[in-house]
Protein backbone atom coordinates (compact mmCIF):
# COMPACT_ATOMS: atom_id res chain seq x y z
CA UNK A 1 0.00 0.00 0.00
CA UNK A 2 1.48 3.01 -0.90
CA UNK A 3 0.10 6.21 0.41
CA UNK A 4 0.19 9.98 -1.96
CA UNK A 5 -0.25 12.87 -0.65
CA UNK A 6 -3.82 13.10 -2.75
CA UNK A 7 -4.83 9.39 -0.29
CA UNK A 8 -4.09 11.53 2.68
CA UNK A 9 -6.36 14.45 1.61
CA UNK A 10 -8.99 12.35 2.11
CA UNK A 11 -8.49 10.66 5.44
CA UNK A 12 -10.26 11.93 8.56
CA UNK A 13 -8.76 14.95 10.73
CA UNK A 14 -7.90 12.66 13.50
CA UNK A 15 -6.43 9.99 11.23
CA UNK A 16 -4.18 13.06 9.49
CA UNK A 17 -2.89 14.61 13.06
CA UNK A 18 -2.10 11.34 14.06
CA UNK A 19 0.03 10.40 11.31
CA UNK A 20 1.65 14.24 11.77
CA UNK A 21 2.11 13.41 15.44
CA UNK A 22 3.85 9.95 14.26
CA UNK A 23 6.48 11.40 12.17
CA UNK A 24 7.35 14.47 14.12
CA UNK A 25 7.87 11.51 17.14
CA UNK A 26 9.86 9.94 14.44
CA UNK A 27 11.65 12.83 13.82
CA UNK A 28 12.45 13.80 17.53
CA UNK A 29 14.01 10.66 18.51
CA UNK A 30 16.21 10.58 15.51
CA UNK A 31 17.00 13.75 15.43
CA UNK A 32 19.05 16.09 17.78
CA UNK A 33 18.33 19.89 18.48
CA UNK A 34 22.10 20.49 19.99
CA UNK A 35 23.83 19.44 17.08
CA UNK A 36 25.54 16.72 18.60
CA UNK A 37 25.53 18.19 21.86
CA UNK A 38 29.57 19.40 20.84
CA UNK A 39 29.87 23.46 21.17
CA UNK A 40 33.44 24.30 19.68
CA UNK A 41 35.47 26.00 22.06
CA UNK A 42 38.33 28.28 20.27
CA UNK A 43 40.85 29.16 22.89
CA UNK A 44 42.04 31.43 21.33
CA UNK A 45 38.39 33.78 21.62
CA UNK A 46 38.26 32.08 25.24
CA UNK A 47 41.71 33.96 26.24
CA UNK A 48 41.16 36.81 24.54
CA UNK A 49 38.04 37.33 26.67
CA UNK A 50 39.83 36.28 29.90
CA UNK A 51 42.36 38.55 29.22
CA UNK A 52 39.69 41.93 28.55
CA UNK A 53 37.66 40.74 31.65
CA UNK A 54 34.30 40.57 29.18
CA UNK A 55 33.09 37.52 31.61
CA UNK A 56 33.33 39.37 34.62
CA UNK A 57 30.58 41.55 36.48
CA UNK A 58 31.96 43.69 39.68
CA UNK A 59 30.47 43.51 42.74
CA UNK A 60 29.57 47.36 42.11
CA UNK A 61 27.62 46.61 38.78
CA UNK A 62 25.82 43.90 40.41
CA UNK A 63 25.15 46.46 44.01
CA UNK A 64 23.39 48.75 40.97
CA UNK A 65 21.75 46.08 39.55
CA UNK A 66 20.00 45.56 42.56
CA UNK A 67 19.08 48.88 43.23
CA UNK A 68 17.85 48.93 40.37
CA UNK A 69 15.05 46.41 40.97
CA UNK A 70 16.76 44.53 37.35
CA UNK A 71 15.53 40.79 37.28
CA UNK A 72 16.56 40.16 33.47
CA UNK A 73 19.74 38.55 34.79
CA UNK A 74 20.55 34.96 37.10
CA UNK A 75 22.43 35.14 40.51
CA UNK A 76 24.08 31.36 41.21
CA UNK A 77 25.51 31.12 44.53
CA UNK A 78 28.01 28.09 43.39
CA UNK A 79 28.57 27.20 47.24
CA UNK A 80 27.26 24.02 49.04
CA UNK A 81 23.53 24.39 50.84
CA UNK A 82 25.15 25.28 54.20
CA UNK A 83 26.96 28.42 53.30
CA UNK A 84 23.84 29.56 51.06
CA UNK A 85 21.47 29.21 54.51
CA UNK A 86 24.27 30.74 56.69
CA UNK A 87 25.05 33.75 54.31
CA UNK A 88 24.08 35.32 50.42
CA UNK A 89 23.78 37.86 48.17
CA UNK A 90 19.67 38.50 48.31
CA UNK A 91 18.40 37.65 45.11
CA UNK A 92 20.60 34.52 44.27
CA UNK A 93 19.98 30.78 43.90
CA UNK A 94 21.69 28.13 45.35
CA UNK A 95 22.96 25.65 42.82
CA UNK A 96 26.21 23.76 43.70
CA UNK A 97 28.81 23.51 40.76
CA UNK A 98 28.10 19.65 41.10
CA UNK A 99 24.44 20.17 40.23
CA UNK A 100 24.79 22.82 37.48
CA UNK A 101 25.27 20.42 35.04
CA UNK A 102 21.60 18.89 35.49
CA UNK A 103 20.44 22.40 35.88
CA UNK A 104 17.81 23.93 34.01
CA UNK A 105 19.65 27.24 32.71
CA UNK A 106 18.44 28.65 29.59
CA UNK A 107 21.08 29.22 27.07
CA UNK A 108 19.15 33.03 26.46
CA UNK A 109 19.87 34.41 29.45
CA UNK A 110 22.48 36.28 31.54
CA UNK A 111 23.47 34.00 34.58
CA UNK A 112 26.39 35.75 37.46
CA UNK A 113 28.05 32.85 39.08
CA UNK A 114 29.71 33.26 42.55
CA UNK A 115 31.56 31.31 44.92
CA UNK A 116 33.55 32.64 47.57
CA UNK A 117 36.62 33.29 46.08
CA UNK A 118 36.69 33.21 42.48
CA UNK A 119 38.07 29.47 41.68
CA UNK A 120 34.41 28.11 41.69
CA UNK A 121 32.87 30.80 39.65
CA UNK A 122 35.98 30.38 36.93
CA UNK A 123 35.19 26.37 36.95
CA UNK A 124 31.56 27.24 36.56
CA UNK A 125 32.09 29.39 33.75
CA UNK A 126 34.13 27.35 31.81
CA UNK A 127 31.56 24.49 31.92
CA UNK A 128 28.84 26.49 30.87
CA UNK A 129 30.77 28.00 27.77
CA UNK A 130 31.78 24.31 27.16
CA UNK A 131 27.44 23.48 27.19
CA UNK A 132 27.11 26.27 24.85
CA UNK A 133 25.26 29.22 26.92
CA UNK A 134 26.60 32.36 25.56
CA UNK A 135 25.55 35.08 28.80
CA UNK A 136 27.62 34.19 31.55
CA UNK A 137 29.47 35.92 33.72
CA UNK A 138 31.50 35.46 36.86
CA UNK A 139 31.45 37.84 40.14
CA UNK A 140 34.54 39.49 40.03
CA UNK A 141 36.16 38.30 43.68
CA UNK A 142 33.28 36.56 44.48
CA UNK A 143 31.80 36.62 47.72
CA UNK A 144 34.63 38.10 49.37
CA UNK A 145 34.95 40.67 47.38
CA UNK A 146 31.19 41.57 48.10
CA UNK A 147 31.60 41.35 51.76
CA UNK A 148 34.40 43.81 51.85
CA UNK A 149 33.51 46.50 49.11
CA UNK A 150 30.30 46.46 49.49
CA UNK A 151 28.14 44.60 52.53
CA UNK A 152 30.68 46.16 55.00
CA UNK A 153 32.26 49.65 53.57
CA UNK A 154 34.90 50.83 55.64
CA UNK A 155 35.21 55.36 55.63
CA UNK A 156 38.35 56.58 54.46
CA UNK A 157 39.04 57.51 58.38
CA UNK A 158 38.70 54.01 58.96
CA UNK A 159 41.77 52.85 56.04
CA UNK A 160 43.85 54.19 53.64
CA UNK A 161 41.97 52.12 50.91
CA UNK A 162 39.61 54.20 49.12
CA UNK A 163 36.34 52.94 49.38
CA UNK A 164 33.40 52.11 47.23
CA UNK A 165 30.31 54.25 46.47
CA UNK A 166 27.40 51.90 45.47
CA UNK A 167 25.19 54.02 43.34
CA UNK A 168 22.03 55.52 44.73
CA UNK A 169 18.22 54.51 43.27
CA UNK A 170 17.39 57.06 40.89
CA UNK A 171 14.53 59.94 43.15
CA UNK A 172 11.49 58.90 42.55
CA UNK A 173 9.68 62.25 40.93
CA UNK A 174 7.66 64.48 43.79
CA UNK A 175 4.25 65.25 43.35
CA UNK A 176 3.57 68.76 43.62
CA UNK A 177 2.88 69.26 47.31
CA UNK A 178 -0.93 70.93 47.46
CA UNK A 179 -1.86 71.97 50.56
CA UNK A 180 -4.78 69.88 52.63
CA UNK A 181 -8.67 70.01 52.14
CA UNK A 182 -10.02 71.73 55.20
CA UNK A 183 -12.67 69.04 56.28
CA UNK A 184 -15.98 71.07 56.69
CA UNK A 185 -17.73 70.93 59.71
CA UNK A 186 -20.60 69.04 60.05
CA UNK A 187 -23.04 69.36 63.21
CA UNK A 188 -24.43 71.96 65.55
């Protein structure tokens, strides 16, 4: 039996959609969306961005972003479930390097890793670069580097460092200040 395209005009809906449904099945098991699931790394463009800093965000970017309110962006807090309950940065997620693998990450987005040095985050990085995602970025001294410039500021009485102004939120506009309704009196 040999089916033409003019035999399956005139089967049924049902019997049409679930021939459709049959070959895209076929077609998703033998097929694969990832190419092979191999991403080409060039280490020469991997260097090159290493050494220009392009996958780092500073702790006073990220302060900002916070400020700001932005949620178009992914804060991983790389360290094990203990030190996430004991201490983070607000709006991050706890996902171990051993489970970011398994993760469900989408390859669109900007993702910050963090750790509490830097080692960690660099790992991290690399692994996700290797998977393909194209928007990630590591915390520039990690944790550490949060907790010093910018959870616990020192003044420039306090060291001969200079220290680190974290932006302030933009003013919210005023509305022109009217003066009060007089409430009229009601009663004798």
């Amino acid at each position: 039996m040999r089916l033409s395209l003019a035999r399956i005009a005139q089967w049924s809906l049902p019997r049409r959609l679930a021939l459709a449904a049959f070959v895209l099945g076929a077609l998703a098991i033998a097929g694969d969306p990832y190419g092979g699931g191999a991403v080409t790394l060039h280490p020469h463009e991997l260097a090159a961005m290493v050494q220009k800093e392009v996958d780092h965000v500073t702790v006073e970017e990220l302060a900002g972003w916070i400020i700001q309110g932005r949620s178009d962006y992914r804060l991983i807090d790389l360290r094990d479930a203990r030190a996430y309950a004991a201490y983070h940065i607000p709006p991050a997620e706890n996902v171990p390097i051993t489970d970011l693998p398994g993760d469900t990450l989408a390859r669109n987005e900007t993702i910050v890793l963090y750790s509490d040095g830097g080692i960690h985050s660099a790992q991290a990085w690399f692994l996700l670069k290797a998977r393909g995602y194209r928007g990630v970025y590591i915390l520039r001294g990690g944790l550490e580097e949060w907790n010093g410039r910018v959870l616990h500021q020192t003044s420039p009485a306090d060291s001969a460092a200079p220290t680190v102004q974290v932006p302030s939120p933009p003013a919210a506009p005023m509305a022109p200040a009217t003066a009060p309704k007089k409430k009229k009196k009601e009663g004798c």
